[in-house]
N, C-alpha and C. Protein backbone atom coordinates (compact mmCIF):
# COMPACT_ATOMS: atom_id res chain seq x y z
N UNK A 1 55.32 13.84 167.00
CA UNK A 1 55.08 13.79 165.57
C UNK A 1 55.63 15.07 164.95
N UNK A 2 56.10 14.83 163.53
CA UNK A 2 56.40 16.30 163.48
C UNK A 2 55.36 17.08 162.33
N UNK A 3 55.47 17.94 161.99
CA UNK A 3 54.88 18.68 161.44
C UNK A 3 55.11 19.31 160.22
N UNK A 4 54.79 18.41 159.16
CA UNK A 4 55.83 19.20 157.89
C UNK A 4 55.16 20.80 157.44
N UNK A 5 56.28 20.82 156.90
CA UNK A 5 56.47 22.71 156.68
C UNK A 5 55.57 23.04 155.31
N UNK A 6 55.37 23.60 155.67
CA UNK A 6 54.39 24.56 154.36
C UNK A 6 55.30 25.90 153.77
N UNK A 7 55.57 25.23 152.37
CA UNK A 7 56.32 26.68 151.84
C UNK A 7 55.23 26.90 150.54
N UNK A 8 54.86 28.44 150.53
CA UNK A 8 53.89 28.71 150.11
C UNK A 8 54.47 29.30 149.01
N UNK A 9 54.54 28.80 147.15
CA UNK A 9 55.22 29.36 145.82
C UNK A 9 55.03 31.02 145.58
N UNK A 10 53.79 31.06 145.97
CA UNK A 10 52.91 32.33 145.24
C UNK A 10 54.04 33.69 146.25
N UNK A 11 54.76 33.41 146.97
CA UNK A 11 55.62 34.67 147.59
C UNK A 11 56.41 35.53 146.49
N UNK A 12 56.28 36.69 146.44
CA UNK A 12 57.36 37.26 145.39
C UNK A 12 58.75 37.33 146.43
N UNK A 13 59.04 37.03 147.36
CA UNK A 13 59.94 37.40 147.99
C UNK A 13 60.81 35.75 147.66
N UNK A 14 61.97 35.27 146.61
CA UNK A 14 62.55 34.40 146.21
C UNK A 14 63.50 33.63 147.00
N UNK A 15 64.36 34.66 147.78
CA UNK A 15 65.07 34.28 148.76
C UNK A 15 64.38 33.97 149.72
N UNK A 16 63.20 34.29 150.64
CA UNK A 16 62.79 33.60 151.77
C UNK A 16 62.17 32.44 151.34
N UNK A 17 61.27 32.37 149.98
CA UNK A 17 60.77 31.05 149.28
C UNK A 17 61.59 30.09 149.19
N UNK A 18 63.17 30.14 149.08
CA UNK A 18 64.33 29.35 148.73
C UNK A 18 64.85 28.73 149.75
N UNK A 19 65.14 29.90 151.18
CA UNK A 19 65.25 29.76 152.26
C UNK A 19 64.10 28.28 152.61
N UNK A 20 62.98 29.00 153.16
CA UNK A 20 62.11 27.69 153.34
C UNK A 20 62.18 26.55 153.00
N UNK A 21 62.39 26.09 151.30
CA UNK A 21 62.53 25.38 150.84
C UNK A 21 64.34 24.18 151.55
N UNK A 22 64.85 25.45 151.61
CA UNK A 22 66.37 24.32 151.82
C UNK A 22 65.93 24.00 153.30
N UNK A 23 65.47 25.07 153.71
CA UNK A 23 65.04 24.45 155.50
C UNK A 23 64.26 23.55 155.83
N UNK A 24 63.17 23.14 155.16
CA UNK A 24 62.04 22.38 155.35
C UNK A 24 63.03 20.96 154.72
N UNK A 25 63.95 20.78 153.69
CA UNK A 25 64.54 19.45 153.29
C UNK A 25 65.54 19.34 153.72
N UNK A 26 66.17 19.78 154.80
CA UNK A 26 67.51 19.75 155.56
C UNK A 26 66.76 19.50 156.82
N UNK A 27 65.84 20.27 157.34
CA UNK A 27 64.85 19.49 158.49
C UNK A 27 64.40 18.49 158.85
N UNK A 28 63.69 18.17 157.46
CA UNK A 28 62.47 17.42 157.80
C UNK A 28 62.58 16.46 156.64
N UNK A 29 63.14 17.06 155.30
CA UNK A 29 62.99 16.08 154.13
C UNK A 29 62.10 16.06 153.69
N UNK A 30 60.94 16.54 153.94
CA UNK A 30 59.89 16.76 153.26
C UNK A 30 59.09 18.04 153.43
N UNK A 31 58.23 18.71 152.96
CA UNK A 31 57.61 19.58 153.07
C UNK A 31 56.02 19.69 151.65
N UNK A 32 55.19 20.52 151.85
CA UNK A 32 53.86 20.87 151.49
C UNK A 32 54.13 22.27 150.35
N UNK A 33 53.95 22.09 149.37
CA UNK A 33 53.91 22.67 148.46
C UNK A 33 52.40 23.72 148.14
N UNK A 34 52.33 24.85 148.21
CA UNK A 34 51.04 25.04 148.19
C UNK A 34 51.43 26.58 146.91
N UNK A 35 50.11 26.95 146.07
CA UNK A 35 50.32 27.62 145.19
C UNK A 35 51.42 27.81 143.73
N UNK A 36 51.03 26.18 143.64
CA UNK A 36 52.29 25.55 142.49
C UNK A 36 51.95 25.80 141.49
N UNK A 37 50.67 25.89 141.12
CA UNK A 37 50.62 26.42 139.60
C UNK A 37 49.64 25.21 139.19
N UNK A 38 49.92 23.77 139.46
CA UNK A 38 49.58 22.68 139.32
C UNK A 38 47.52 22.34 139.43
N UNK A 39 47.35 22.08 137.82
CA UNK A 39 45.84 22.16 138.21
C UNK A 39 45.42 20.59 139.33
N UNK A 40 44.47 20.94 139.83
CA UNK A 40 44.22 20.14 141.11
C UNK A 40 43.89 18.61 140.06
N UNK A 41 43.43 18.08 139.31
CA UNK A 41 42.93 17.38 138.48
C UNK A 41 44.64 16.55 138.29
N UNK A 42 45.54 17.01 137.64
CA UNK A 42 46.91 17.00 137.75
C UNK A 42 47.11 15.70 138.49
N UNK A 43 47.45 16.64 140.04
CA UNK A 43 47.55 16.47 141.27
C UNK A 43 46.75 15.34 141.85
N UNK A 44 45.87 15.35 141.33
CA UNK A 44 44.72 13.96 141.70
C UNK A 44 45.12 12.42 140.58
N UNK A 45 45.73 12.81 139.24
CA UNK A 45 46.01 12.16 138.75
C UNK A 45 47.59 11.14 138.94
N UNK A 46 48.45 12.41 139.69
CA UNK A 46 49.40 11.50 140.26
C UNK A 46 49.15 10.55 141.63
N UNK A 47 48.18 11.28 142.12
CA UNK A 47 47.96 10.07 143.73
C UNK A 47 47.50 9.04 143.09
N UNK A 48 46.51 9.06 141.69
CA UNK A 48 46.30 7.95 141.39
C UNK A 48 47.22 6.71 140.99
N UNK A 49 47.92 7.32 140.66
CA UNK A 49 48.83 6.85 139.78
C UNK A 49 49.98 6.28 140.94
N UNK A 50 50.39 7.37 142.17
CA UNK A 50 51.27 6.41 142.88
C UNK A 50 50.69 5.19 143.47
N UNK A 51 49.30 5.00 143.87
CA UNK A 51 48.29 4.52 144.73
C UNK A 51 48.72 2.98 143.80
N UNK A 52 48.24 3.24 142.35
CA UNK A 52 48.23 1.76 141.86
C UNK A 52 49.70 1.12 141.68
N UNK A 53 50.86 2.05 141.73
CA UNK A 53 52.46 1.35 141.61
C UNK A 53 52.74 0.67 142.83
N UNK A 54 52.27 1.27 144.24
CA UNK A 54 52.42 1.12 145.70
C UNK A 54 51.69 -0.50 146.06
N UNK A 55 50.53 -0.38 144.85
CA UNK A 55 50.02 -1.81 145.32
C UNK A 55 50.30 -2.80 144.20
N UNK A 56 50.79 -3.07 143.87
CA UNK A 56 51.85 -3.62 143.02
C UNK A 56 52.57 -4.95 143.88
N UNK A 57 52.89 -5.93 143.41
CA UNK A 57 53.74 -6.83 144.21
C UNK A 57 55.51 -6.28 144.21
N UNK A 58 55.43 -6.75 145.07
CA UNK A 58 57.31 -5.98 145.68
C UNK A 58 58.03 -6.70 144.52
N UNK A 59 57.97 -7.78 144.12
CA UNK A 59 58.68 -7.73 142.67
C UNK A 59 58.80 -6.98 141.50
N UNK A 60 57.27 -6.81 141.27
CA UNK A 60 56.95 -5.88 139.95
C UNK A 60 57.85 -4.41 140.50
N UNK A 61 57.40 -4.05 141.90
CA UNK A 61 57.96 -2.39 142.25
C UNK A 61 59.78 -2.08 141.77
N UNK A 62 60.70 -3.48 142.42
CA UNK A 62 61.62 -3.94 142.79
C UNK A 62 62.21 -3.55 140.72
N UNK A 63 61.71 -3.87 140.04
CA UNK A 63 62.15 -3.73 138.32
C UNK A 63 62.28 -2.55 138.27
N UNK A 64 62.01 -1.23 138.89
CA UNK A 64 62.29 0.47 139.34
C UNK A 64 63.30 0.54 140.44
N UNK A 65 64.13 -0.63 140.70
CA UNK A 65 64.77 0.27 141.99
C UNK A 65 66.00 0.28 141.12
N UNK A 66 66.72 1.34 142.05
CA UNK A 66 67.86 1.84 141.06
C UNK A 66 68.95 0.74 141.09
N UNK A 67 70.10 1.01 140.07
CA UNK A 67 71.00 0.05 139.65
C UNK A 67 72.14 0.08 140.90
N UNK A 68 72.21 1.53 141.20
CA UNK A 68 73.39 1.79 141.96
C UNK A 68 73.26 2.13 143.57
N UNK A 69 73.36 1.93 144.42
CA UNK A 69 72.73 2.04 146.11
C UNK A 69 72.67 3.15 146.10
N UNK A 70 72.96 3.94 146.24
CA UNK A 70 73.76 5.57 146.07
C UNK A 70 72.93 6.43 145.49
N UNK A 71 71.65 5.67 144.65
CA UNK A 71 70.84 6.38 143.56
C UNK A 71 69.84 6.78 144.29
N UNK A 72 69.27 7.78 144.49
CA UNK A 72 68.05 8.39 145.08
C UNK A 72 66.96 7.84 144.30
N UNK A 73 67.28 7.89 142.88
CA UNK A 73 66.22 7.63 141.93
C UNK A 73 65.37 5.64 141.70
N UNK A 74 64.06 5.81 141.89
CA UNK A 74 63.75 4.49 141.84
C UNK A 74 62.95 4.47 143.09
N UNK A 75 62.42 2.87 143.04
CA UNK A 75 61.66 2.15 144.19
C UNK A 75 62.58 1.56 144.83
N UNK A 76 62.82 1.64 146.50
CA UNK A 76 63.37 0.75 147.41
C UNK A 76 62.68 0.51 148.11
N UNK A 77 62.69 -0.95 148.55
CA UNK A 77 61.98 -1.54 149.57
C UNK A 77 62.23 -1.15 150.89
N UNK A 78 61.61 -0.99 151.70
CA UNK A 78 61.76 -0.91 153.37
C UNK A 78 62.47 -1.84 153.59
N UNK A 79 63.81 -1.60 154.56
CA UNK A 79 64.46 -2.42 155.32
C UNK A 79 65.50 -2.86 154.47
C-alpha cells in the first residue's frame, strides 16, 4: 500500500514546501495537505458535497465529464 505524503503549508522554507509538493504529485499523484489556512467547517462542507455528487447515478455524474479526453477537468467513469 502506499503511503501518501504529507506536505505541511505552514513551512517558511518555500522551496522545500514546493519541492514536496512536485514530489509527492510526480510520485504518488496525490498527497495530504495540512496547515492550509482552510477553516475545518469549509473542509467538512466539501466532503459533503463530493459525498452527494459520487452518489448520484453515472448518468447525472457523466453531464460533468469533460468534452475533450485529454481534459483533466470533469467526472470520468472508471474503466
Amino acid at each position: 500500500m502506499i503511503e501518501l505524503p504529507v506536505v505541511d503549508l505552514s513551512s517558511e522554507d518555500r522551496a522545500a514546501t514546493a519541492a514536496a509538493i512536485d514530489d509527492a504529485l510526480h510520485r504518488v499523484g496525490f498527497m495530504v495537505v495540512t496547515n492550509h489556512g482552510v477553516p475545518s467547517e469549509q473542509v467538512a462542507a466539501m466532503f459533503a458535497a463530493m459525498d452527494r455528487f459520487f452518489a448520484l447515478p453515472t448518468d447525472e455524474k457523466m453531464r460533468v465529464a469533460p468534452r475533450q479526453a485529454s481534459s483533466p477537468r470533469g467526472y470520468s467513469n472508471l474503466g
